[in-house]
PDB file of N, CA and C in Angstrom:
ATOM      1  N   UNK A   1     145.263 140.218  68.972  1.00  0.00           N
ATOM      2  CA  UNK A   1     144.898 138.917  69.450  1.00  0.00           C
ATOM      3  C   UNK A   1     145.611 138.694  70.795  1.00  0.00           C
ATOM      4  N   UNK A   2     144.628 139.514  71.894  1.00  0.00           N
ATOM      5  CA  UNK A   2     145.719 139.352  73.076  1.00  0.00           C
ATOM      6  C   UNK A   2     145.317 137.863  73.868  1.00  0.00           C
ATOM      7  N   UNK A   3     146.854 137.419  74.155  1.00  0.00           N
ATOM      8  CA  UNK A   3     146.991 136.117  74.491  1.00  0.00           C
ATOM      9  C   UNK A   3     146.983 136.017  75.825  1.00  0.00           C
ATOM     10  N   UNK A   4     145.912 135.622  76.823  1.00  0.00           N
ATOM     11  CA  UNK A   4     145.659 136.040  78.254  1.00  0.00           C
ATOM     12  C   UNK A   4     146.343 135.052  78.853  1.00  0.00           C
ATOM     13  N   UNK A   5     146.660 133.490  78.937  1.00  0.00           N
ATOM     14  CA  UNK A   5     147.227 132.094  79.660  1.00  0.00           C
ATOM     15  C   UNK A   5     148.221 131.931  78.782  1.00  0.00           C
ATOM     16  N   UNK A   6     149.484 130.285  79.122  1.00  0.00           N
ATOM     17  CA  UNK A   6     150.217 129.946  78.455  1.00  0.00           C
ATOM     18  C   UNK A   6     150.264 128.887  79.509  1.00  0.00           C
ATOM     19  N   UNK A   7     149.716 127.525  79.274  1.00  0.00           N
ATOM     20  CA  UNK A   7     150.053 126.608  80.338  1.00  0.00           C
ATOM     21  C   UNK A   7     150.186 125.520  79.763  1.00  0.00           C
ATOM     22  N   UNK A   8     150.923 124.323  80.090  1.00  0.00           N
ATOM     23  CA  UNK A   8     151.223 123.168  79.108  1.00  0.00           C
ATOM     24  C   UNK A   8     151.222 123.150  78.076  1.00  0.00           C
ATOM     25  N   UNK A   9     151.489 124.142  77.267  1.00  0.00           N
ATOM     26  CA  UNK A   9     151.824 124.564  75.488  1.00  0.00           C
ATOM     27  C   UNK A   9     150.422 124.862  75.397  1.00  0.00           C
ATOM     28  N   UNK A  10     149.157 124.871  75.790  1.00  0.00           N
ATOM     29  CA  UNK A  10     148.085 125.296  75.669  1.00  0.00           C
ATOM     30  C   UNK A  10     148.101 127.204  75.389  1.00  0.00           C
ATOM     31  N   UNK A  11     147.655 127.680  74.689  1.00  0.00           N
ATOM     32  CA  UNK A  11     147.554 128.648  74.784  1.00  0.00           C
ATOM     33  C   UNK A  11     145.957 129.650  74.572  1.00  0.00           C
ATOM     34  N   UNK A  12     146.034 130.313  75.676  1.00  0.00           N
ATOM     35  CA  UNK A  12     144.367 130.878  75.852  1.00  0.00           C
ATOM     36  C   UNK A  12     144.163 132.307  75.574  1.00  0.00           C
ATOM     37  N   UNK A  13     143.156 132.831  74.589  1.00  0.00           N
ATOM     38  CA  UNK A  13     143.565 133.984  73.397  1.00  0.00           C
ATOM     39  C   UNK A  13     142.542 134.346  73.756  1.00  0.00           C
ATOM     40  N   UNK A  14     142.010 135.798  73.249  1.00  0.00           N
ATOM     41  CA  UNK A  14     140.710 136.610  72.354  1.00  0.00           C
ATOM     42  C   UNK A  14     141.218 136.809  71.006  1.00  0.00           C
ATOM     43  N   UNK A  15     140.652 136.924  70.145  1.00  0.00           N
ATOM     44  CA  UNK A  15     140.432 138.047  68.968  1.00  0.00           C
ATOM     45  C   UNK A  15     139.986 139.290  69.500  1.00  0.00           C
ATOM     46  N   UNK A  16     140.693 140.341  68.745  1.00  0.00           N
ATOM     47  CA  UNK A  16     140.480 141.780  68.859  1.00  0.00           C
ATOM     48  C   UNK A  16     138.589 142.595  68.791  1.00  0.00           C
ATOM     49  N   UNK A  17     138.146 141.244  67.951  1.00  0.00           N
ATOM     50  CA  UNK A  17     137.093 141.746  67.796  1.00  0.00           C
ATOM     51  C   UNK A  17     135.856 140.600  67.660  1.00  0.00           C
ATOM     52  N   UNK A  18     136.084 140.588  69.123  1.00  0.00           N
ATOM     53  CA  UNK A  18     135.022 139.643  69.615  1.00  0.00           C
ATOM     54  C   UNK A  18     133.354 140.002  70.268  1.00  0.00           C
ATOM     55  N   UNK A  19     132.904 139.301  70.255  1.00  0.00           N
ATOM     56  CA  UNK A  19     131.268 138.898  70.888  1.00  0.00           C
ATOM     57  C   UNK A  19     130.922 138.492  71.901  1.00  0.00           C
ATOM     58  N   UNK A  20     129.905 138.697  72.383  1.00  0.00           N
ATOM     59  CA  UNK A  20     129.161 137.969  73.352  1.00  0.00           C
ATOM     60  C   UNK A  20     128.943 136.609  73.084  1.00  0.00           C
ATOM     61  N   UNK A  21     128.668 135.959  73.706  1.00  0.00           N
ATOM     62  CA  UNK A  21     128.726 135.441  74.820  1.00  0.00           C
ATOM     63  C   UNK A  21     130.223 135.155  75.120  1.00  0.00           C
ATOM     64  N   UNK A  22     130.683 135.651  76.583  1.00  0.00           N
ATOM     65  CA  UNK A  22     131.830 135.791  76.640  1.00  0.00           C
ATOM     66  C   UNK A  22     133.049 134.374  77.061  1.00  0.00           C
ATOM     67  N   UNK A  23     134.086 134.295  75.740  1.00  0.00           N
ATOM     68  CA  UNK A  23     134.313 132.806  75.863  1.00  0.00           C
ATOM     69  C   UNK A  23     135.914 133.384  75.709  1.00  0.00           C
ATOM     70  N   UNK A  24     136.762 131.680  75.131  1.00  0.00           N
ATOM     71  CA  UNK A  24     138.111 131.513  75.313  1.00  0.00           C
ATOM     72  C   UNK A  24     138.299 131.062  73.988  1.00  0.00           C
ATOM     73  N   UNK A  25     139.631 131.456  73.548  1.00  0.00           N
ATOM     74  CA  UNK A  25     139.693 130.488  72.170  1.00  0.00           C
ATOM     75  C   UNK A  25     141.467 129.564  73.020  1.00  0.00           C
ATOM     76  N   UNK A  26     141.329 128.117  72.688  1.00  0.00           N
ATOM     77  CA  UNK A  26     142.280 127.896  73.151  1.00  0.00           C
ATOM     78  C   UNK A  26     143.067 126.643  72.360  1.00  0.00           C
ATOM     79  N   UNK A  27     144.249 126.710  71.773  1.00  0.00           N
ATOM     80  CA  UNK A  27     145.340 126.281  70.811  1.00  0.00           C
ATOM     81  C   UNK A  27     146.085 125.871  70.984  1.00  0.00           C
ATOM     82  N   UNK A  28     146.681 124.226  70.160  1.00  0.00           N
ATOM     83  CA  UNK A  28     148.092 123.832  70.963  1.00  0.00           C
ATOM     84  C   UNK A  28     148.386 122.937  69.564  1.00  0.00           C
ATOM     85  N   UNK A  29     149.409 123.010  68.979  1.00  0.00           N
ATOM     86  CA  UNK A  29     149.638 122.399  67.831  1.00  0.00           C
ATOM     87  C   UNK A  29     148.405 122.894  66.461  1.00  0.00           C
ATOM     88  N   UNK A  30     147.927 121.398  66.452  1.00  0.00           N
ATOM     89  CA  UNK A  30     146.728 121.701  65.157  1.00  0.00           C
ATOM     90  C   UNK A  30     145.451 121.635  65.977  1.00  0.00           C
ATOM     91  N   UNK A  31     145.649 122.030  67.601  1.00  0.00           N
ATOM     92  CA  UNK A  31     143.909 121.458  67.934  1.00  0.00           C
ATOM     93  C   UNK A  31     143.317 122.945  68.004  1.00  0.00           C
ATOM     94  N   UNK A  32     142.421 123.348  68.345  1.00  0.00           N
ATOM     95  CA  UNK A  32     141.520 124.501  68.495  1.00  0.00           C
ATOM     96  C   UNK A  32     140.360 124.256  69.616  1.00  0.00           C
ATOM     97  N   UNK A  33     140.023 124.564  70.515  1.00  0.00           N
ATOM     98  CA  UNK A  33     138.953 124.923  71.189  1.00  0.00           C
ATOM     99  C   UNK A  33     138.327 126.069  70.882  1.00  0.00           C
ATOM    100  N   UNK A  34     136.899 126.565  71.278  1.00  0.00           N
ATOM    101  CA  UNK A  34     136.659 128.014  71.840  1.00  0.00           C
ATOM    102  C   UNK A  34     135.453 127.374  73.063  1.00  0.00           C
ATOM    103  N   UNK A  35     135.510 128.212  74.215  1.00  0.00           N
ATOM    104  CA  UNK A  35     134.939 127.546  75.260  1.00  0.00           C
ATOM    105  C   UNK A  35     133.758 129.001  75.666  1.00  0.00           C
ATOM    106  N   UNK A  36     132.787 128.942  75.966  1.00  0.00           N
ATOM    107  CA  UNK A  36     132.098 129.789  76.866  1.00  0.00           C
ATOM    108  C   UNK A  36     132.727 129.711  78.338  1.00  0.00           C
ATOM    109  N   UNK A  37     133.113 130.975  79.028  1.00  0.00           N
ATOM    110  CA  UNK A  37     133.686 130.854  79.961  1.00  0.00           C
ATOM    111  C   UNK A  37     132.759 130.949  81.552  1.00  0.00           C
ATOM    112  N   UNK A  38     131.617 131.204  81.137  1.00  0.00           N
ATOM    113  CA  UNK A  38     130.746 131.337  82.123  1.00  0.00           C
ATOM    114  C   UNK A  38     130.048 129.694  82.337  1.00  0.00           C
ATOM    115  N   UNK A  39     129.133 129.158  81.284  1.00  0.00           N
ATOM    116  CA  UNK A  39     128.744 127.795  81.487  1.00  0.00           C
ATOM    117  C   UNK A  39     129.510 127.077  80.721  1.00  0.00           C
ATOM    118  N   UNK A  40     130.781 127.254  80.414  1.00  0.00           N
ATOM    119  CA  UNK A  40     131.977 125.862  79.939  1.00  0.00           C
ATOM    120  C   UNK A  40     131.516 125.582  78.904  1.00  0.00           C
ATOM    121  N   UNK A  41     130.727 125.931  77.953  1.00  0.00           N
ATOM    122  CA  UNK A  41     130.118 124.762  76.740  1.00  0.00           C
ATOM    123  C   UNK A  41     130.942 125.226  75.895  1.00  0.00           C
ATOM    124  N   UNK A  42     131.309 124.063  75.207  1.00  0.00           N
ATOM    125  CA  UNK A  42     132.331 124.034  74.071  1.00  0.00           C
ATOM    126  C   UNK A  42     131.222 124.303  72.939  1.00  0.00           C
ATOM    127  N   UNK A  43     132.244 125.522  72.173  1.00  0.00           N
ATOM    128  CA  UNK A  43     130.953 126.137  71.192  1.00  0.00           C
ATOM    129  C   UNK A  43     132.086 125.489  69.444  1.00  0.00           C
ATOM    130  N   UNK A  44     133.188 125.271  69.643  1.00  0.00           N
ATOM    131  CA  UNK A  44     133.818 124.869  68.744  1.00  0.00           C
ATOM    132  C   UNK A  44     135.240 123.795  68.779  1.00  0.00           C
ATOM    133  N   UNK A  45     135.439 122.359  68.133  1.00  0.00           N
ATOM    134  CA  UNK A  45     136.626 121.933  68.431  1.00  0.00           C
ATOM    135  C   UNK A  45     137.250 121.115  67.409  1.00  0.00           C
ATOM    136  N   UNK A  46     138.710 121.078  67.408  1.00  0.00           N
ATOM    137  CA  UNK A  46     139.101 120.131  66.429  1.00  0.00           C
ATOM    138  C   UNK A  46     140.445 119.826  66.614  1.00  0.00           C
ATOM    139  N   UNK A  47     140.648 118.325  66.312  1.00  0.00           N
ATOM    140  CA  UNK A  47     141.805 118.270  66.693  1.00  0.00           C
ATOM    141  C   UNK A  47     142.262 117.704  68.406  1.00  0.00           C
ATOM    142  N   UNK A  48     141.572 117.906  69.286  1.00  0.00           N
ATOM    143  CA  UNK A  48     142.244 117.763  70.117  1.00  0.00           C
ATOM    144  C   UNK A  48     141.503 116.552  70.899  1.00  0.00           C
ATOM    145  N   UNK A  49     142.295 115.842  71.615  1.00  0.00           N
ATOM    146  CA  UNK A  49     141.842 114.067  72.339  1.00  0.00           C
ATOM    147  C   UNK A  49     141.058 114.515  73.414  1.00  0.00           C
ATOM    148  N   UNK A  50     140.659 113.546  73.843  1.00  0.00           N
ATOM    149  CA  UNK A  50     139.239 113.701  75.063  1.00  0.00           C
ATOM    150  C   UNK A  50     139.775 114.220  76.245  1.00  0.00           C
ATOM    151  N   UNK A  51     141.370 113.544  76.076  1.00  0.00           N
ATOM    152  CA  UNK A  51     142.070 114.001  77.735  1.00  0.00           C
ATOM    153  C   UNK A  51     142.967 115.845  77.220  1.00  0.00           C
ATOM    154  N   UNK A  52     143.315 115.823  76.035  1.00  0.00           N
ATOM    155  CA  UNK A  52     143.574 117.248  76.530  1.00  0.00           C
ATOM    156  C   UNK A  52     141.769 118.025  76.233  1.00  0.00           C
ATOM    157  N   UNK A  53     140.662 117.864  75.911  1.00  0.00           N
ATOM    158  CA  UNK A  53     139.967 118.810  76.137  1.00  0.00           C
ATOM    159  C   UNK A  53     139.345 118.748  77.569  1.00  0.00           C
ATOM    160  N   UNK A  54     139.564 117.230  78.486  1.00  0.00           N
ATOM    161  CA  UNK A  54     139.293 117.533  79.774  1.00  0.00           C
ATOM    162  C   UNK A  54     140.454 118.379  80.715  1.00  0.00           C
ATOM    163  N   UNK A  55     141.530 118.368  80.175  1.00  0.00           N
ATOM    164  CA  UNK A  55     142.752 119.010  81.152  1.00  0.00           C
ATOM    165  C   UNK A  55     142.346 120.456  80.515  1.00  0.00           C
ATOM    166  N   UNK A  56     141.955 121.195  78.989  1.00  0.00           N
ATOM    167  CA  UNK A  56     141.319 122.600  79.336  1.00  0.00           C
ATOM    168  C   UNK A  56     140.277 122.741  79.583  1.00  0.00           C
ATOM    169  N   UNK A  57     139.500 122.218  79.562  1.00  0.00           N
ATOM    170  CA  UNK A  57     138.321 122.910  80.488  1.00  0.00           C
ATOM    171  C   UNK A  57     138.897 122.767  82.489  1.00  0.00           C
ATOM    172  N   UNK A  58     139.792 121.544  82.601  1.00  0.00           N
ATOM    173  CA  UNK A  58     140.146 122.247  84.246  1.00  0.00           C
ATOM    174  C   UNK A  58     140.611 123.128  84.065  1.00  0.00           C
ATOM    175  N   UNK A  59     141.552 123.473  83.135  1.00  0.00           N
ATOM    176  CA  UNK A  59     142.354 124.786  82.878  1.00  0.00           C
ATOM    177  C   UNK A  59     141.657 126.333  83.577  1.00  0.00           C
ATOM    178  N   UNK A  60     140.971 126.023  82.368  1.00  0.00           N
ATOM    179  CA  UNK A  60     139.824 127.178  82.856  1.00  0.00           C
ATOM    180  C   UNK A  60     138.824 127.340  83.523  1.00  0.00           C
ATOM    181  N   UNK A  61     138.873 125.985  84.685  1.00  0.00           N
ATOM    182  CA  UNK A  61     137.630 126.523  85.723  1.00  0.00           C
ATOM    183  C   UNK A  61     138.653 126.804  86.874  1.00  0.00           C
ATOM    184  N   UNK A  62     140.021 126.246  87.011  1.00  0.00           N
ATOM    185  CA  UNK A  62     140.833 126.693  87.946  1.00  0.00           C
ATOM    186  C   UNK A  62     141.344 128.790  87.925  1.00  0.00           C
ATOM    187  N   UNK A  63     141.181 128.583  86.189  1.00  0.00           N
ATOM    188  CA  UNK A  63     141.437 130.617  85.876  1.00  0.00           C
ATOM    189  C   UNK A  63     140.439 130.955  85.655  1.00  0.00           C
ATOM    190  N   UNK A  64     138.671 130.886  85.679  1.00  0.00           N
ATOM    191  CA  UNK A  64     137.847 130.993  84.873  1.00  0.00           C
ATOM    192  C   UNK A  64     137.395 132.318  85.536  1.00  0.00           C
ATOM    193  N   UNK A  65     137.977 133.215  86.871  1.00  0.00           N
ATOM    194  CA  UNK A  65     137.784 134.305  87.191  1.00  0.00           C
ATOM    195  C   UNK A  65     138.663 135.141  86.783  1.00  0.00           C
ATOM    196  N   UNK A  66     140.002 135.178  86.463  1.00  0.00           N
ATOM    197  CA  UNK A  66     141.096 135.043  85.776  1.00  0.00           C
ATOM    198  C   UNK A  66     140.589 135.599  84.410  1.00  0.00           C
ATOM    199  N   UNK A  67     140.082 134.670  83.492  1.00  0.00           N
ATOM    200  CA  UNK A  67     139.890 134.943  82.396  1.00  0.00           C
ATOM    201  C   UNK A  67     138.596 135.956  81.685  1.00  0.00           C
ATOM    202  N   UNK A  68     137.753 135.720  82.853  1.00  0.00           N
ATOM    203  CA  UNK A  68     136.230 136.619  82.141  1.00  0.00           C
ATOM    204  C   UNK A  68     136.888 137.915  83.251  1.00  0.00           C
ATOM    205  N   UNK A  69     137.833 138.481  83.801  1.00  0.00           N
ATOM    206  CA  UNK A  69     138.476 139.553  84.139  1.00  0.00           C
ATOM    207  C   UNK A  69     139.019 139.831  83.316  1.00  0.00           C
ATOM    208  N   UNK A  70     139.780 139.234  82.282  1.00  0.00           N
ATOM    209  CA  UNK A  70     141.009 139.922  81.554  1.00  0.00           C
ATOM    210  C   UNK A  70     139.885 140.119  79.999  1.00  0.00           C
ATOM    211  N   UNK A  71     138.821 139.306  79.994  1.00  0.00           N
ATOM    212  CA  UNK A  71     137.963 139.861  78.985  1.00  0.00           C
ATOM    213  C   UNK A  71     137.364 141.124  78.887  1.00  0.00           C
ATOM    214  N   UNK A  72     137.085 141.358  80.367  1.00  0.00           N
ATOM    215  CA  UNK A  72     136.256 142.764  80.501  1.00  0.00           C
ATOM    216  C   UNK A  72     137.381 143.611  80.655  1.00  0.00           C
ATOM    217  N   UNK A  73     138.034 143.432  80.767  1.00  0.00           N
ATOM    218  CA  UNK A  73     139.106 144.829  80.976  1.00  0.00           C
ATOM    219  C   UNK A  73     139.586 144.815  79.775  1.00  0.00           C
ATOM    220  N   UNK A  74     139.798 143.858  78.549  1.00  0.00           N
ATOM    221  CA  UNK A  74     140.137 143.862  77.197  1.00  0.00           C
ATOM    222  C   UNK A  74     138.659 145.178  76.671  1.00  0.00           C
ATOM    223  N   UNK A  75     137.899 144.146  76.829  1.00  0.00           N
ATOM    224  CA  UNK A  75     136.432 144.526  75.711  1.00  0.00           C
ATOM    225  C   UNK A  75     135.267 145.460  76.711  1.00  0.00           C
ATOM    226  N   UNK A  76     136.057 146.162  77.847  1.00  0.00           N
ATOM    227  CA  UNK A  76     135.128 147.316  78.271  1.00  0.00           C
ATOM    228  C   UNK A  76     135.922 148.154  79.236  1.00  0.00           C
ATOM    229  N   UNK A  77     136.862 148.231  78.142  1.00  0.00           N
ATOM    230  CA  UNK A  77     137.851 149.544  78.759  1.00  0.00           C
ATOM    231  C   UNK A  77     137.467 150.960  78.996  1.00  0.00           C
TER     232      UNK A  77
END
């Protein structure tokens, strides 16, 4: 479960054995995201307030080249 970010206790992951369409899973206490990293759509959430799921999705449009890099070099080595 390599853990690609670590920013404001947010933390931005894969699973080892992930899928297409290529996204983010992202965790901070009891909340959960998973985000598509190409068109942003939140495909799963819980837990977390309107203002931290707007501060990650800036998260990840400020790393969002950042992150679908460290996917493909994870999942097409």
């Amino acid at each position: 479960m390599p853990t690609v970010l670590r920013i404001d206790g947010f933390r931005f992951f894969f699973f080892s054995d992930e899928h297409e369409p290529v996204h983010i899973h992202v965790e901070k206490g009891d909340g959960y995201m998973r985000v598509e990293l190409e068109t942003l759509n939140v495909t799963a959430k819980q837990k977390f307030t309107k203002n931290d799921e707007k501060k990650i999705i800036s998260i990840i449009k400020k790393h969002q080249e950042e992150l679908i890099g460290a996917w493909n070099a994870h999942f097409h080595q």
